[in-house]
C-alpha atoms as a PDB file:
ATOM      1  CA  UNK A   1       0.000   0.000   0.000  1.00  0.00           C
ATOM      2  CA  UNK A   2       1.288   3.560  -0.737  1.00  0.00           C
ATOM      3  CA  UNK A   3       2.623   5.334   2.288  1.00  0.00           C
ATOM      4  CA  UNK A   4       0.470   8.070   2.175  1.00  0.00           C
ATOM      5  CA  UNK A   5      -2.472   5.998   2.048  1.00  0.00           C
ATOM      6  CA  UNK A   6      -1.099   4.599   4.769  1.00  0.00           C
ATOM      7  CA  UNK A   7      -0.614   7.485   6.421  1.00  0.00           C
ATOM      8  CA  UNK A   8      -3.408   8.655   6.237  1.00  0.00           C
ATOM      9  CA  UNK A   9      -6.095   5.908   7.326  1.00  0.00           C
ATOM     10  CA  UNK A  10      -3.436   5.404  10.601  1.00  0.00           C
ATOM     11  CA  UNK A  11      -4.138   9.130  11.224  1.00  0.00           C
ATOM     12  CA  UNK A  12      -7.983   8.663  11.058  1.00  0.00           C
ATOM     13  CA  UNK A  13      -7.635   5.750  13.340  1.00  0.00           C
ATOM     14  CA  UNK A  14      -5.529   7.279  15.668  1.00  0.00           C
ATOM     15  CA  UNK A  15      -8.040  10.022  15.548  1.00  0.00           C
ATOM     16  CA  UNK A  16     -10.282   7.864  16.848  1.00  0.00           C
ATOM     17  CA  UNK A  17      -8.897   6.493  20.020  1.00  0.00           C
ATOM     18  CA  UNK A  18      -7.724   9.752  20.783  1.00  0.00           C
ATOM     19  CA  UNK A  19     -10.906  11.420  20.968  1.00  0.00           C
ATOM     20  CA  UNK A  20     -12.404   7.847  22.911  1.00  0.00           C
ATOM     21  CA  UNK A  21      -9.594   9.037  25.040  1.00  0.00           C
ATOM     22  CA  UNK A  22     -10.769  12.726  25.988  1.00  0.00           C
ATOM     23  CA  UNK A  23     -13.498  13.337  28.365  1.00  0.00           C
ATOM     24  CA  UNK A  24     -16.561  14.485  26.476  1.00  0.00           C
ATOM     25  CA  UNK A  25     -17.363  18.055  27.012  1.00  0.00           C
ATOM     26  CA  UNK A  26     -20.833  20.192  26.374  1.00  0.00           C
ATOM     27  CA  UNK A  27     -20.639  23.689  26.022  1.00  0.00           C
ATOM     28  CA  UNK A  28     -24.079  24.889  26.815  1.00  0.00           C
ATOM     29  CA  UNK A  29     -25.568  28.000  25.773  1.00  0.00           C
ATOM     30  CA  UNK A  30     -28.438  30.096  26.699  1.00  0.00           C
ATOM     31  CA  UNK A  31     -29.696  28.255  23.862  1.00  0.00           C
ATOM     32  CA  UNK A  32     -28.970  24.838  25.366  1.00  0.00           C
ATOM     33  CA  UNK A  33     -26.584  23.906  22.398  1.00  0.00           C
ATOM     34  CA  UNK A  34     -25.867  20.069  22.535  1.00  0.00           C
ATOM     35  CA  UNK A  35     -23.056  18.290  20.694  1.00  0.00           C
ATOM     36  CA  UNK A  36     -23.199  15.467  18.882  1.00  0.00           C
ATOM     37  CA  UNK A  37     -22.738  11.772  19.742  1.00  0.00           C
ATOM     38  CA  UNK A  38     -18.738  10.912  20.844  1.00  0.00           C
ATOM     39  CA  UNK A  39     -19.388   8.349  17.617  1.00  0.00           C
ATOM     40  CA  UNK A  40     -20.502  11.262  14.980  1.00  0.00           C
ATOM     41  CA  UNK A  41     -17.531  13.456  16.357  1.00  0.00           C
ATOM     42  CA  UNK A  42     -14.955  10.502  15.675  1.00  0.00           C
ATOM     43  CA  UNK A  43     -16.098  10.263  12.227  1.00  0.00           C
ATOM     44  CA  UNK A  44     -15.645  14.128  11.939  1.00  0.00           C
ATOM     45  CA  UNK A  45     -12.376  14.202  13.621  1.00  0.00           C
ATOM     46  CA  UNK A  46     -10.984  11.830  11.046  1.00  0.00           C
ATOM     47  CA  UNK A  47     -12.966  13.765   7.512  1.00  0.00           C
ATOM     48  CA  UNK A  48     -10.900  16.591   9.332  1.00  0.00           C
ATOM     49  CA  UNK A  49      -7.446  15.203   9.631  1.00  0.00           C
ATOM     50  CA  UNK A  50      -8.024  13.319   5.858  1.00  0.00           C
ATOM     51  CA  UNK A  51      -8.948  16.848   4.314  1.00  0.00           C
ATOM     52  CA  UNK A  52      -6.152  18.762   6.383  1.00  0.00           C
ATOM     53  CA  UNK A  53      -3.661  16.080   4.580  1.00  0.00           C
ATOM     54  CA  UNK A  54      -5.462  16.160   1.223  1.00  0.00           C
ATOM     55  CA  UNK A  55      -4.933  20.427   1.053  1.00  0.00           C
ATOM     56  CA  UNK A  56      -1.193  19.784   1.167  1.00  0.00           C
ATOM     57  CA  UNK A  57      -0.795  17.803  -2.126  1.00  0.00           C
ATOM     58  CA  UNK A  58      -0.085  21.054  -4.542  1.00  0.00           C
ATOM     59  CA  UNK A  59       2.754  22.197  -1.626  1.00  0.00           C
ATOM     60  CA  UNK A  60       3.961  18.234  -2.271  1.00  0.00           C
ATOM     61  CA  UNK A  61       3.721  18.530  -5.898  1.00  0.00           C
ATOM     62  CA  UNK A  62       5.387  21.597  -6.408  1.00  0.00           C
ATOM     63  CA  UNK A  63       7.898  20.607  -3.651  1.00  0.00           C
ATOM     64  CA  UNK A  64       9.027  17.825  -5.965  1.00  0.00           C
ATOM     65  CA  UNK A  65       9.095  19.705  -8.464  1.00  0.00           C
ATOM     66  CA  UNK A  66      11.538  22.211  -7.022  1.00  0.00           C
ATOM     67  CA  UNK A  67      13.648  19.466  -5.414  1.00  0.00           C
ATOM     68  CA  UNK A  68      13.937  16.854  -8.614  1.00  0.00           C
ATOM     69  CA  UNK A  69      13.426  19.425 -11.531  1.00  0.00           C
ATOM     70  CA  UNK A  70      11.196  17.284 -13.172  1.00  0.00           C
ATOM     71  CA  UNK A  71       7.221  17.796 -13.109  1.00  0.00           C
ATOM     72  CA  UNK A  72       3.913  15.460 -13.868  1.00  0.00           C
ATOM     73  CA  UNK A  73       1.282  15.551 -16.576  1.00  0.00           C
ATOM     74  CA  UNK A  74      -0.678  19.373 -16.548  1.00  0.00           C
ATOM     75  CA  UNK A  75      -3.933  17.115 -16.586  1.00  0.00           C
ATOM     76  CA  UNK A  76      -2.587  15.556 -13.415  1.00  0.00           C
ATOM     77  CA  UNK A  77      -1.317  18.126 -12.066  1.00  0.00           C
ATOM     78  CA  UNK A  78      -4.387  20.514 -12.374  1.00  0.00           C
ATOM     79  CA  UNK A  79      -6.587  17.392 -10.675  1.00  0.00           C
ATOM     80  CA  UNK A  80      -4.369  17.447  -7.659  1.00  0.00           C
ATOM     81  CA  UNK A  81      -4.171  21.003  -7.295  1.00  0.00           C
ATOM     82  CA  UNK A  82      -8.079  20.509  -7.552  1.00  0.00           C
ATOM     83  CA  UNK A  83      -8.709  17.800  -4.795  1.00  0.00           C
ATOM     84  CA  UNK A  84      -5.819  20.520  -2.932  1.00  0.00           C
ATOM     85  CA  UNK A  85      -7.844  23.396  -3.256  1.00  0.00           C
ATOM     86  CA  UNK A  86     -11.100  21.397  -2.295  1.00  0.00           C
ATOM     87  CA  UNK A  87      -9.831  20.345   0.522  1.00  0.00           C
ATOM     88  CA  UNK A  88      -8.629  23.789   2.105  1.00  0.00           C
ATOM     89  CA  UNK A  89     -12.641  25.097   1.289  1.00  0.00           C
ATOM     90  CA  UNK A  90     -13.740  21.909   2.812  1.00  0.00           C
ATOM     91  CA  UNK A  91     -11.982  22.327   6.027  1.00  0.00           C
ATOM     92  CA  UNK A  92     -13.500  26.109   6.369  1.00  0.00           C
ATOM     93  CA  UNK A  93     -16.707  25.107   5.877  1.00  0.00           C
ATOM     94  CA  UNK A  94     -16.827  22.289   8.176  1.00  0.00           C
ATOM     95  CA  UNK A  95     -15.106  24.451  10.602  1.00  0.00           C
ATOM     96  CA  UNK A  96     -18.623  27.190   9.592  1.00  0.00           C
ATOM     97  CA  UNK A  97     -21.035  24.233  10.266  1.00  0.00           C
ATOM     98  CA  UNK A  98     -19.663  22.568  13.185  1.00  0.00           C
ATOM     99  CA  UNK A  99     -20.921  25.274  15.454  1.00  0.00           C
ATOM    100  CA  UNK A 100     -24.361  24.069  13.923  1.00  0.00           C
ATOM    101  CA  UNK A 101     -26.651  22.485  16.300  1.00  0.00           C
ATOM    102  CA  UNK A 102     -25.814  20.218  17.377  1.00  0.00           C
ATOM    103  CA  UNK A 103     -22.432  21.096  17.723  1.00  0.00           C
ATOM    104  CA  UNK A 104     -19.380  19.372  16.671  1.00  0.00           C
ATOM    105  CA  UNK A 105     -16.447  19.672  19.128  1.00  0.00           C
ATOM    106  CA  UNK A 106     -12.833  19.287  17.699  1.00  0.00           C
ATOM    107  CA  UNK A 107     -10.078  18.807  19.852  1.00  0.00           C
ATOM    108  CA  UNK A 108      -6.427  19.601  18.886  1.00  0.00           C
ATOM    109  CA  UNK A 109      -3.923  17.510  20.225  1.00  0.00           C
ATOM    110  CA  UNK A 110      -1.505  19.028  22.553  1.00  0.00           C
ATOM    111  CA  UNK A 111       1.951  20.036  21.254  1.00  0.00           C
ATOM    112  CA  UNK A 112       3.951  17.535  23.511  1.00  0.00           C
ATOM    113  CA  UNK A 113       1.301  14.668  23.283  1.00  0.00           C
ATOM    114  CA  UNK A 114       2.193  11.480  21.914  1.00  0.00           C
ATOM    115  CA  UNK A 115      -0.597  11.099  19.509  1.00  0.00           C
ATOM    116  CA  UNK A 116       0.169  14.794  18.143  1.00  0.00           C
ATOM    117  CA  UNK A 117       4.370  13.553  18.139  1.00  0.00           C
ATOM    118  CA  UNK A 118       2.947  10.274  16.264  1.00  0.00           C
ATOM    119  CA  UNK A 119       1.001  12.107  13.773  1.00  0.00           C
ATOM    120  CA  UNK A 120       3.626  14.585  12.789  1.00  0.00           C
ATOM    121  CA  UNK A 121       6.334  12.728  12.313  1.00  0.00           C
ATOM    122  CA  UNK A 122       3.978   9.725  10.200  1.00  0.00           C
ATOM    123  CA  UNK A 123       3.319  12.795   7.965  1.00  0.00           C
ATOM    124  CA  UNK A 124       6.809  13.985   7.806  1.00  0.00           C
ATOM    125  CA  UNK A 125       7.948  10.597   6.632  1.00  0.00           C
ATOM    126  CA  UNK A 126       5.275  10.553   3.897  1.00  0.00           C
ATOM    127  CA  UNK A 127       6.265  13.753   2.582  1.00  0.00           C
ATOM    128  CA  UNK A 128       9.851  13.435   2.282  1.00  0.00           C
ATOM    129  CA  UNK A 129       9.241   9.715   0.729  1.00  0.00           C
ATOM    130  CA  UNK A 130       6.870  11.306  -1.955  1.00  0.00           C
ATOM    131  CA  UNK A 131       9.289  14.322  -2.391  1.00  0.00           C
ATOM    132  CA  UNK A 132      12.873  12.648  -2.635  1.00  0.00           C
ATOM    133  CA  UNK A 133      11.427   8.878  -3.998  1.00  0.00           C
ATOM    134  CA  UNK A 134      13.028   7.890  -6.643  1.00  0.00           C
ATOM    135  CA  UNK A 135      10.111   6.025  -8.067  1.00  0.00           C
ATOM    136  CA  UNK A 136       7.541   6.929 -10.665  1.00  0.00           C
ATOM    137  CA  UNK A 137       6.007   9.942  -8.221  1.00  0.00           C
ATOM    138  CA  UNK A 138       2.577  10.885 -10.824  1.00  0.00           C
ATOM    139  CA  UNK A 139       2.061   7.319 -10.586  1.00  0.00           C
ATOM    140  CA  UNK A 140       2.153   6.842  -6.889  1.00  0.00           C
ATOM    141  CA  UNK A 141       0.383   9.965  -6.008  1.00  0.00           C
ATOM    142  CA  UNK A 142      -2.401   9.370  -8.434  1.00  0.00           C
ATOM    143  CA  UNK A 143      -2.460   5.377  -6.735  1.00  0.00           C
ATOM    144  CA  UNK A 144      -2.475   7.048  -3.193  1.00  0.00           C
ATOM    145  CA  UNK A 145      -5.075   9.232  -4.004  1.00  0.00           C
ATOM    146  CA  UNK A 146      -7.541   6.284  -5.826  1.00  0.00           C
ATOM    147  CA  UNK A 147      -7.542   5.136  -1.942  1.00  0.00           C
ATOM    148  CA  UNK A 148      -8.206   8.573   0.184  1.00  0.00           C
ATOM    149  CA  UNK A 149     -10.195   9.872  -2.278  1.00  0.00           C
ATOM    150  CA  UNK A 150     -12.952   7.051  -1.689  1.00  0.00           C
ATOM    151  CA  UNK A 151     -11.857   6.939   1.863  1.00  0.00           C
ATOM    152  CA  UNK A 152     -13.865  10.731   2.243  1.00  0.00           C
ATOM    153  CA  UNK A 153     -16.452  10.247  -0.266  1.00  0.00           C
ATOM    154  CA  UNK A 154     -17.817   6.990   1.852  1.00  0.00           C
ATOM    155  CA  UNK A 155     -17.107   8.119   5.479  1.00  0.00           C
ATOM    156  CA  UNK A 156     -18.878  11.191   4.098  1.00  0.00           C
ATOM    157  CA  UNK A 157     -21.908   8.768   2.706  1.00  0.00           C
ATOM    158  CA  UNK A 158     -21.646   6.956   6.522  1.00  0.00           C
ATOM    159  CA  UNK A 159     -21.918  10.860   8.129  1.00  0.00           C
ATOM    160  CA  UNK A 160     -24.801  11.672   6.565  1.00  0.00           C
ATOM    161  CA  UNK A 161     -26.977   8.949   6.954  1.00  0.00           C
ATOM    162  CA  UNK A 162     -26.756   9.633  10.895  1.00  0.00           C
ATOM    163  CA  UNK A 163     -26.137  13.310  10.817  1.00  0.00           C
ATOM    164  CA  UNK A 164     -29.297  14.780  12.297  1.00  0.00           C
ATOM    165  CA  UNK A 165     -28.563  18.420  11.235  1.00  0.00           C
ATOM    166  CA  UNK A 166     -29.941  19.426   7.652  1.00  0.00           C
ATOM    167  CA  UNK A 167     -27.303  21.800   6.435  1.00  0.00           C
ATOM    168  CA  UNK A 168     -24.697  19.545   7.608  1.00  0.00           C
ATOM    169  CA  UNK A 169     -26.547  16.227   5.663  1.00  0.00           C
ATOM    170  CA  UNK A 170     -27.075  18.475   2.709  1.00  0.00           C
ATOM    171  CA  UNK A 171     -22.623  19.817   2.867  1.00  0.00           C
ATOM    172  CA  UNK A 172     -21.810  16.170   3.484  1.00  0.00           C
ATOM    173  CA  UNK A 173     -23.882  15.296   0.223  1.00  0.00           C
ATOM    174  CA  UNK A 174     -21.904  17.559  -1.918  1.00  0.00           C
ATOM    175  CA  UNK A 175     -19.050  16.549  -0.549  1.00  0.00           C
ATOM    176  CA  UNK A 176     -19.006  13.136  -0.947  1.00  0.00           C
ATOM    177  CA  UNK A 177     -20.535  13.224  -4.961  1.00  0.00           C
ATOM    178  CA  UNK A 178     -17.537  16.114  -5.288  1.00  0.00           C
ATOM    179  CA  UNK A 179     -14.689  13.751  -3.811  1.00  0.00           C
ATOM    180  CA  UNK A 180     -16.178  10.861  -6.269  1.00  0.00           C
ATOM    181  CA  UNK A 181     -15.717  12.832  -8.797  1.00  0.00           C
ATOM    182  CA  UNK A 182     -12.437  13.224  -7.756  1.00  0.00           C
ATOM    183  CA  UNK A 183     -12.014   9.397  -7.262  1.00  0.00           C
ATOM    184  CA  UNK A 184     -13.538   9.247 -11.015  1.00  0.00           C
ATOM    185  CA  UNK A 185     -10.913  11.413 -12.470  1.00  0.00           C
ATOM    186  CA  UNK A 186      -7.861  10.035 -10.691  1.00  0.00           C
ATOM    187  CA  UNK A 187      -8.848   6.834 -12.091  1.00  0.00           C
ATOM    188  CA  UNK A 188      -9.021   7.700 -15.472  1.00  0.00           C
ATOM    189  CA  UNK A 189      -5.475   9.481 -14.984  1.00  0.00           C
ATOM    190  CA  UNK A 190      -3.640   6.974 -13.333  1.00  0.00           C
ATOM    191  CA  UNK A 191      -5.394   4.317 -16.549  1.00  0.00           C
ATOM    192  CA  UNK A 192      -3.409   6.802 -18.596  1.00  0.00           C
ATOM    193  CA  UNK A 193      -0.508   7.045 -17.248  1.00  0.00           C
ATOM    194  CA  UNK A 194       0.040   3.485 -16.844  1.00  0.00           C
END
């Protein structure tokens, strides 16, 4: 399996045990604003950290670039800067709708925590592996991307289908018809290119 694939279903599964891990806090309003289920918010927590690593792939792309002097396909290219720019709007508009009732809590890891140690350096790794590799990297971006790609677009599916709130069931929609789209197009580029 790629390493970024890798990487990134370890960080939704760390995600996970780290927020099974944190006491569950309310913050109540006049309003009585409720959160959602510890469940819902794990599945959140990891659409998060997936689209936080997803808005980095132009910064990898161009990275390479820079680094090996050599670049991919402009058809490829202008689909990852895509899912890249996606991603970044995604994040802010989750970010809009999780103070939605009911509310979705995100916790950040602390700076000296294990999990947040874990995570960083897991990322690190991938980065410099897809950045200094000396393997095909359009190939093996395009294959990591067939995974996470369809990794969103279903836990997406999974959110809505308990999500109670209707803006957040209708965003969560979009969202996962957008990133199959995505998964669509990265499959007809990586046919190409192989």
């Amino acid at each position: 399996m790629p390493l970024l694939l890798n990487t990134l279903i370890l960080t939704s599964l760390v995600s996970t045990l780290i927020i099974s891990d944190v006491p569950q806090r309310v913050i109540e309003s006049p309003q009585k604003k409720s959160s959602i289920s510890a469940n819902n918010q794990s599945g959140y927590i990891a659409l998060r950290l997936l689209l936080e690593d997803e808005q980095y792939l132009t910064a990898i792309r161009r990275t390479r670039m820079i680094v090996t002097f050599t670049g991919i396909n402009e058809t490829s290219s202008e689909l990852i800067d895509d899912i890249s720019d996606s991603s970044a709007v995604a994040i802010d508009k989750l970010k809009l709708l999780a103070d939605e009732k009911p509310t979705i809590l995100f916790y950040d890891l602390e700076n000296n925590s294990i999990e947040k140690s874990t995570l960083d350096s897991l990322r690190m790794t991938t980065a410099k592996e897809f950045i200094f590799d000396g393997g095909n990297f359009e190939t093996n971006i395009l294959l990591s991307q067939l995974k996470v790609l369809r990794l969103i677009s279903h836990l997406a599916v999974q959110l809505k289908e308990i999500e109670p709130n209707a803006k957040r069931r209708a965003w969560l929609s979009e969202l996962a018809e957008q990133y199959e789209n995505y998964y669509q197009r990265t499959k007809m580029r990586f046919s190409l290119n192989n």
